[in-house]
C-alpha atoms as a PDB file:
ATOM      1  CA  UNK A   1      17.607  10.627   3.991  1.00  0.00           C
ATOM      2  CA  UNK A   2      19.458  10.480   7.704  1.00  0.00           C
ATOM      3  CA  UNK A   3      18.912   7.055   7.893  1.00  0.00           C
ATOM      4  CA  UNK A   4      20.153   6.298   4.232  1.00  0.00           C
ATOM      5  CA  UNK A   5      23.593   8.556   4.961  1.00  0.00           C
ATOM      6  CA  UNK A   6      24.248   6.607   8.390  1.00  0.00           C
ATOM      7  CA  UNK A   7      23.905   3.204   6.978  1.00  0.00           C
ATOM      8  CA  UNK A   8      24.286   1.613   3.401  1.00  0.00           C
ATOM      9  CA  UNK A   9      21.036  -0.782   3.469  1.00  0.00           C
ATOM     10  CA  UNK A  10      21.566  -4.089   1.159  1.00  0.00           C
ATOM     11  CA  UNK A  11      18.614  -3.272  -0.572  1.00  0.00           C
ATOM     12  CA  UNK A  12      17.086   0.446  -0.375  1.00  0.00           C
ATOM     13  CA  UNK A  13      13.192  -0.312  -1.462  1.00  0.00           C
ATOM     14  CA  UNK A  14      11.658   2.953   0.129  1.00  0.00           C
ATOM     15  CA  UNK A  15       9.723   4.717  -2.196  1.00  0.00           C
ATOM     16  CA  UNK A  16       6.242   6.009  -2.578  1.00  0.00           C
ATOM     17  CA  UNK A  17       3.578   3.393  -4.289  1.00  0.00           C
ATOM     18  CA  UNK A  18       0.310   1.641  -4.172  1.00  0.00           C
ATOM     19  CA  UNK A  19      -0.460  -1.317  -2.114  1.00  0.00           C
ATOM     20  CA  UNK A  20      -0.603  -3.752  -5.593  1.00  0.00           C
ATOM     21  CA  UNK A  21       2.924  -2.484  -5.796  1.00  0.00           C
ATOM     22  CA  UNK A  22       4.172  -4.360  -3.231  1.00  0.00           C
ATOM     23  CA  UNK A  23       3.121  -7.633  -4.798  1.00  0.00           C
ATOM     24  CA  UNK A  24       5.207  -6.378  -8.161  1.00  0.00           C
ATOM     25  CA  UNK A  25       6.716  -9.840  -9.094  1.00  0.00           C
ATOM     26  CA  UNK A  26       4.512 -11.812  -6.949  1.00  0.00           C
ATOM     27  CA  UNK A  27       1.288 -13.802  -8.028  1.00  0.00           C
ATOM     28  CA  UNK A  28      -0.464 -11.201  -5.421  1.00  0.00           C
ATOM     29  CA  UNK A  29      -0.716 -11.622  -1.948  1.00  0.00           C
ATOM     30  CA  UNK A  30       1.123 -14.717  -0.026  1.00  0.00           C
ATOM     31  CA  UNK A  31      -0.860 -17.053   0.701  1.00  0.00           C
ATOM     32  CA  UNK A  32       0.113 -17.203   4.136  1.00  0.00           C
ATOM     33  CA  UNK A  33       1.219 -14.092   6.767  1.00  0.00           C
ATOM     34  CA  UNK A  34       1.779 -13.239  10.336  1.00  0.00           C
ATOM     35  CA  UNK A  35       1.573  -9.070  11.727  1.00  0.00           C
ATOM     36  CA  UNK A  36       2.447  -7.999  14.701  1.00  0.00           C
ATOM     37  CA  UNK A  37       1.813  -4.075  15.188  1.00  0.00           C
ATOM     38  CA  UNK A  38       3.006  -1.567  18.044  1.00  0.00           C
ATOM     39  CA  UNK A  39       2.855   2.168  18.363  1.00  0.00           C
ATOM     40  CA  UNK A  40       6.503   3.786  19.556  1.00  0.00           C
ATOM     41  CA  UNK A  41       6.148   6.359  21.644  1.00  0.00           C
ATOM     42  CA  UNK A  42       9.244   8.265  19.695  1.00  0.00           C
ATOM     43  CA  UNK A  43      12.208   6.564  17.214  1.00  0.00           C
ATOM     44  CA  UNK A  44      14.706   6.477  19.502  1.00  0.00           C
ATOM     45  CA  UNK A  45      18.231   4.882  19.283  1.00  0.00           C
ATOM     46  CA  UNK A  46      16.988   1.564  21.548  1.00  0.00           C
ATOM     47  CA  UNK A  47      14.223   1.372  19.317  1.00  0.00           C
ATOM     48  CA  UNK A  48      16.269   1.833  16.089  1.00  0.00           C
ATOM     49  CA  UNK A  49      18.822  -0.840  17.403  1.00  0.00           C
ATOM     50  CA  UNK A  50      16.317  -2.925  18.211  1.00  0.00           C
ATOM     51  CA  UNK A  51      14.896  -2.783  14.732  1.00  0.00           C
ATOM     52  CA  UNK A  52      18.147  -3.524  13.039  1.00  0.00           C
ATOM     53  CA  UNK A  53      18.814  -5.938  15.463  1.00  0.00           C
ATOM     54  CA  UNK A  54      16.034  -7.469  14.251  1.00  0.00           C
ATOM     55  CA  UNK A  55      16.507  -6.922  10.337  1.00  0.00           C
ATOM     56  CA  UNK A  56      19.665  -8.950  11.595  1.00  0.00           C
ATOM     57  CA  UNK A  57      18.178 -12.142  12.349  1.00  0.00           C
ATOM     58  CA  UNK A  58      14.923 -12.205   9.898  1.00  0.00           C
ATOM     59  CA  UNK A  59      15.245 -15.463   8.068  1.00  0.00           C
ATOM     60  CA  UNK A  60      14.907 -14.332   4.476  1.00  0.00           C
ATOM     61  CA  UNK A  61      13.304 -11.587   2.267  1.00  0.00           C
ATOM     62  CA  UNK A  62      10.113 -12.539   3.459  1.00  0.00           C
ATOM     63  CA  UNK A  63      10.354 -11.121   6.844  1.00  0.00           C
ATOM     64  CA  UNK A  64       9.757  -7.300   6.966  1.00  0.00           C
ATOM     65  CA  UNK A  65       9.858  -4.172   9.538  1.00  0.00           C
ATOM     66  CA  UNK A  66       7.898  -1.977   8.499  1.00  0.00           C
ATOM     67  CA  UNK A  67       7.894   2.107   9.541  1.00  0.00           C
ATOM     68  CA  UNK A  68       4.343   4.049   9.438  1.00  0.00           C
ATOM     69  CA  UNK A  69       4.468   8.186   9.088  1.00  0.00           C
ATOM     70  CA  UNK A  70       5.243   9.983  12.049  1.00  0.00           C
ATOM     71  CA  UNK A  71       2.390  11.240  13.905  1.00  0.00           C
ATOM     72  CA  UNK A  72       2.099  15.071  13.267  1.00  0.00           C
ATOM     73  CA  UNK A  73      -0.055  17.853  11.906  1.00  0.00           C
ATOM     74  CA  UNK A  74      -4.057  17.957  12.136  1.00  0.00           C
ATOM     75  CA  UNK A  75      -3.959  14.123  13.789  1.00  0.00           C
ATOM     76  CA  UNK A  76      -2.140  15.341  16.599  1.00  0.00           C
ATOM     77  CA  UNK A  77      -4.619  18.027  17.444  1.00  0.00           C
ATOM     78  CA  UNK A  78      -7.830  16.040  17.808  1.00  0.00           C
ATOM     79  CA  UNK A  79      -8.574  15.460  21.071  1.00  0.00           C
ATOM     80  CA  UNK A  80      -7.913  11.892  22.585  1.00  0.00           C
ATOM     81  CA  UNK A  81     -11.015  11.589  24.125  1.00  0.00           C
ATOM     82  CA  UNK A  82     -13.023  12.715  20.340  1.00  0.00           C
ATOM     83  CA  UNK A  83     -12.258   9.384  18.432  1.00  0.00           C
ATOM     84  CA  UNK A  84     -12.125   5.642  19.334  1.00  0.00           C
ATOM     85  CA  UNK A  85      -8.581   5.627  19.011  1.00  0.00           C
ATOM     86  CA  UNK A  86      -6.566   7.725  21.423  1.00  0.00           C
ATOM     87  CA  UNK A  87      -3.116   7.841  20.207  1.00  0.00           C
ATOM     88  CA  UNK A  88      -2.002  10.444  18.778  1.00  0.00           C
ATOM     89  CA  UNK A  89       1.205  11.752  20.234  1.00  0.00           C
ATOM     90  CA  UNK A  90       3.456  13.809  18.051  1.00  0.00           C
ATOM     91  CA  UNK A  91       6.340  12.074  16.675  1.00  0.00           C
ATOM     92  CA  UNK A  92       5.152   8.533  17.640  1.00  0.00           C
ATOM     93  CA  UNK A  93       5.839   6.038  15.066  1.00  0.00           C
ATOM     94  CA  UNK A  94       3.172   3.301  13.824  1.00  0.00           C
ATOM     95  CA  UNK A  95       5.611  -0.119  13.412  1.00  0.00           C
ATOM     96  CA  UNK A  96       4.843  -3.388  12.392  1.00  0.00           C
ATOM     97  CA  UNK A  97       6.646  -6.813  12.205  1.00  0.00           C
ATOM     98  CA  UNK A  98       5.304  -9.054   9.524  1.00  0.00           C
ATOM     99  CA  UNK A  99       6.606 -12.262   7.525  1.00  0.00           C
ATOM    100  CA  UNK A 100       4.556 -14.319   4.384  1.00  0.00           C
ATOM    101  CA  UNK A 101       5.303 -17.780   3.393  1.00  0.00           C
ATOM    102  CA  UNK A 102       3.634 -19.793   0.972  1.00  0.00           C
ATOM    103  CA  UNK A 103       4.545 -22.842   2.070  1.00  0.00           C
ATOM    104  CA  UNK A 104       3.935 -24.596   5.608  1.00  0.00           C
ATOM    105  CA  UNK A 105       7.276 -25.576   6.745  1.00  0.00           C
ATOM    106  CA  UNK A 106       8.085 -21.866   6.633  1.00  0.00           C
ATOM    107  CA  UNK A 107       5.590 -21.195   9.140  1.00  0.00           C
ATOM    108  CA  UNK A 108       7.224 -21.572  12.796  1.00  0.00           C
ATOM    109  CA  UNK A 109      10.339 -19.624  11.821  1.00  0.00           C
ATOM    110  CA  UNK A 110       8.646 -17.250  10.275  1.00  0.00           C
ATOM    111  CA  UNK A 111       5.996 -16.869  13.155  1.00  0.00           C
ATOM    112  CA  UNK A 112       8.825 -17.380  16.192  1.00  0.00           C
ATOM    113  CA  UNK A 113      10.786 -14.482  13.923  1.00  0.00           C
ATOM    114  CA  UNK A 114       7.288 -12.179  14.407  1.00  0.00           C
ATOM    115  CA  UNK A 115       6.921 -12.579  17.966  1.00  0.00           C
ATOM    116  CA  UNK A 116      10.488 -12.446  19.365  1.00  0.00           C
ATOM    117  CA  UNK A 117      10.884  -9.763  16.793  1.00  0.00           C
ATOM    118  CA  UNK A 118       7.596  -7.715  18.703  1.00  0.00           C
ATOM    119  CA  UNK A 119       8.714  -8.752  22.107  1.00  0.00           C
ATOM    120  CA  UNK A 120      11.372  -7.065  21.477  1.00  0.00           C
ATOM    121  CA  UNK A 121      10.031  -3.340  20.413  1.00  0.00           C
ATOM    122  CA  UNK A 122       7.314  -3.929  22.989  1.00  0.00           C
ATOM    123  CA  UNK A 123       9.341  -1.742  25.836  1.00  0.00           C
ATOM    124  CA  UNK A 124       9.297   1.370  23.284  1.00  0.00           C
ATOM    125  CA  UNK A 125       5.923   1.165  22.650  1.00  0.00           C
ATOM    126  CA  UNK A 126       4.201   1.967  26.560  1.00  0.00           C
ATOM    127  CA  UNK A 127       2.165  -0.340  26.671  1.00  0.00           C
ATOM    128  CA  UNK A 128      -0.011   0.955  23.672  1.00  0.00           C
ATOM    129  CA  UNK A 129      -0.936  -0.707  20.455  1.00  0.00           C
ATOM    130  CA  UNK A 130      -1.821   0.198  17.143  1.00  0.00           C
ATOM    131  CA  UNK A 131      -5.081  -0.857  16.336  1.00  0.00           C
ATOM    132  CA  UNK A 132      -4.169  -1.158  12.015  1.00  0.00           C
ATOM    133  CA  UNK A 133      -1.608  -3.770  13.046  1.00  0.00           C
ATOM    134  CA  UNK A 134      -3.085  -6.539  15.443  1.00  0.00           C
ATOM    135  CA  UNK A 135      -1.344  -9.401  16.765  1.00  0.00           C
ATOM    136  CA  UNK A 136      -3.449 -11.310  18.971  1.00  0.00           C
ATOM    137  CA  UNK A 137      -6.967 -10.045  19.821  1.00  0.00           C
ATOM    138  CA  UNK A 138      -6.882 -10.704  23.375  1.00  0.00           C
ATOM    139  CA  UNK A 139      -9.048  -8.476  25.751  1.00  0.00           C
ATOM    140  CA  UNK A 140      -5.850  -6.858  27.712  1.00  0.00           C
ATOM    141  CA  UNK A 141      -4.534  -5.943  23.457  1.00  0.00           C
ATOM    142  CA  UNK A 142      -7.628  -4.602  22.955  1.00  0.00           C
ATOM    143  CA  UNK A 143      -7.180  -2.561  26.099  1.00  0.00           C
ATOM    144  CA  UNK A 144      -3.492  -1.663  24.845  1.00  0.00           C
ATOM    145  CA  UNK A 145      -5.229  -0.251  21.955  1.00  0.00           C
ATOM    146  CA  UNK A 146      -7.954   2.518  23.045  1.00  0.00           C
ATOM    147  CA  UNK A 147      -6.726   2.601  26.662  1.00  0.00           C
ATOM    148  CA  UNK A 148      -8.880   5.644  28.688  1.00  0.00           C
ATOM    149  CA  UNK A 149     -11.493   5.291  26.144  1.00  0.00           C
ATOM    150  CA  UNK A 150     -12.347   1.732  26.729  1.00  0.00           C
ATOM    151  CA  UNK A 151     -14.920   2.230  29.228  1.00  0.00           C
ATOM    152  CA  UNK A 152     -16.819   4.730  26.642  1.00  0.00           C
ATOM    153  CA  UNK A 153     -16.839   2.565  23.961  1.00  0.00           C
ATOM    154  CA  UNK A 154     -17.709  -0.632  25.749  1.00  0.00           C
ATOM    155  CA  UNK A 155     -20.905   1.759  27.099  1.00  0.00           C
ATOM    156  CA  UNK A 156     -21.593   3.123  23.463  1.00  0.00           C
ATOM    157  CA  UNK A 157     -21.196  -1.073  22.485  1.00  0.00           C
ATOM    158  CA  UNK A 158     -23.865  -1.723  25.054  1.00  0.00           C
ATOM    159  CA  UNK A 159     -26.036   0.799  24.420  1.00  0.00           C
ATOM    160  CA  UNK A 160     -26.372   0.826  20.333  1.00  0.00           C
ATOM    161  CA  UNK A 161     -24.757  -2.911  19.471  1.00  0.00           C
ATOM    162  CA  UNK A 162     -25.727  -5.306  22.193  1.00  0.00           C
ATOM    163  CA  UNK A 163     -25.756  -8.446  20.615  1.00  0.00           C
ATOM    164  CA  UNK A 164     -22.248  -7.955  19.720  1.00  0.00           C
ATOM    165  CA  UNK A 165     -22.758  -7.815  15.668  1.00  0.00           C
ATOM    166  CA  UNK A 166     -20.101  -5.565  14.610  1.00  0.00           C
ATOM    167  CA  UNK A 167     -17.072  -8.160  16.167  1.00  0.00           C
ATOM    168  CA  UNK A 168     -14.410  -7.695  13.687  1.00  0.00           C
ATOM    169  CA  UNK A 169     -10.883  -5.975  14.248  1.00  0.00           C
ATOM    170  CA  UNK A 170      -9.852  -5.815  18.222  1.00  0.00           C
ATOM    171  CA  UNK A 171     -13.629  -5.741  19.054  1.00  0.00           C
ATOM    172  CA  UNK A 172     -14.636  -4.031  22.347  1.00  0.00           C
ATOM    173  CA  UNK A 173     -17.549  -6.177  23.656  1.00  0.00           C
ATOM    174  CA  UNK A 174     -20.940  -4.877  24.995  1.00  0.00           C
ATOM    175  CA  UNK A 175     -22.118  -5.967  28.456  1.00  0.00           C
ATOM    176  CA  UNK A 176     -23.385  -8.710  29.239  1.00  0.00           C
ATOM    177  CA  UNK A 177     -27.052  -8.048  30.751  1.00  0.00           C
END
């Protein structure tokens, strides 16, 4: 409601809804796509100029900023150290940058858009990442994402998944023996 009384958006599509909602119109999901995720450490006025700013230059309706919940309640009181993921700072905002094409030649605009876009919020974010919202799963991202518990998890990796078989999303790797 603050946001909507201190600027008139061009089109206003927050609501409540299921995931199939979002392909309402749509043959279901693009065939292509590009996410970049972050985790701001609070919504502050850089980071909200920097997200219109970028609203400003995505090129088309295909590009999208998207706003998770605040952080706040029961997540906030769990311990960093008693999950994987360690982030869980009141009022810190989940963000992503993402853009779908279904044809090729939409690709590089649509990707550049994505990274400058993340570049960009990276400052607000300290460092951190959100692990729902990957962009590239390098080993210094995954770091971003579970920070101090890195070390634990690559010894619980070791000890009960040494041959590396659960890989998938921002995958902390055992030891090599």
């Amino acid at each position: 409601a603050p946001l909507r009384k201190s600027v008139i958006p061009v089109n206003d599509t927050v609501r409540r809804g299921t995931l199939m909602d979002t392909f309402v119109g749509t043959k279901g999901p693009p065939a292509f796509g590009i996410i970049a995720g972050s985790y701001l450490q609070s919504l502050s006025v850089g980071a909200i100029d920097t997200i219109l700013a970028g609203f400003a230059e995505a090129p088309g309706p295909v590009a999208m900023i998207a706003l998770d919940h605040y952080m706040h309640g029961a997540v906030c009181r769990v311990k960093p150290d008693s999950t994987a993921f360690e982030l869980r700072a009141r009022d810190a905002v989940p963000i992503w940058v993402q853009a779908n094409w279904e044809d090729t030649a939409s690709e590089a605009s649509l990707s550049r858009w994505v990274e400058q876009t993340w570049t960009a919020l990276r400052p607000y974010s300290g460092g951190r990442a959100y692990a729902n919202y990957p962009a590239a799963e390098t080993e210094s991202s995954i770091r971003e994402v579970y920070q101090e518990n890195y070390a634990r998890l690559v010894a619980v990796k070791t000890q009960y998944d040494p041959k590396n078989v659960l890989r998938r999303n921002f995958n902390v790797r055992p030891r090599s023996s």
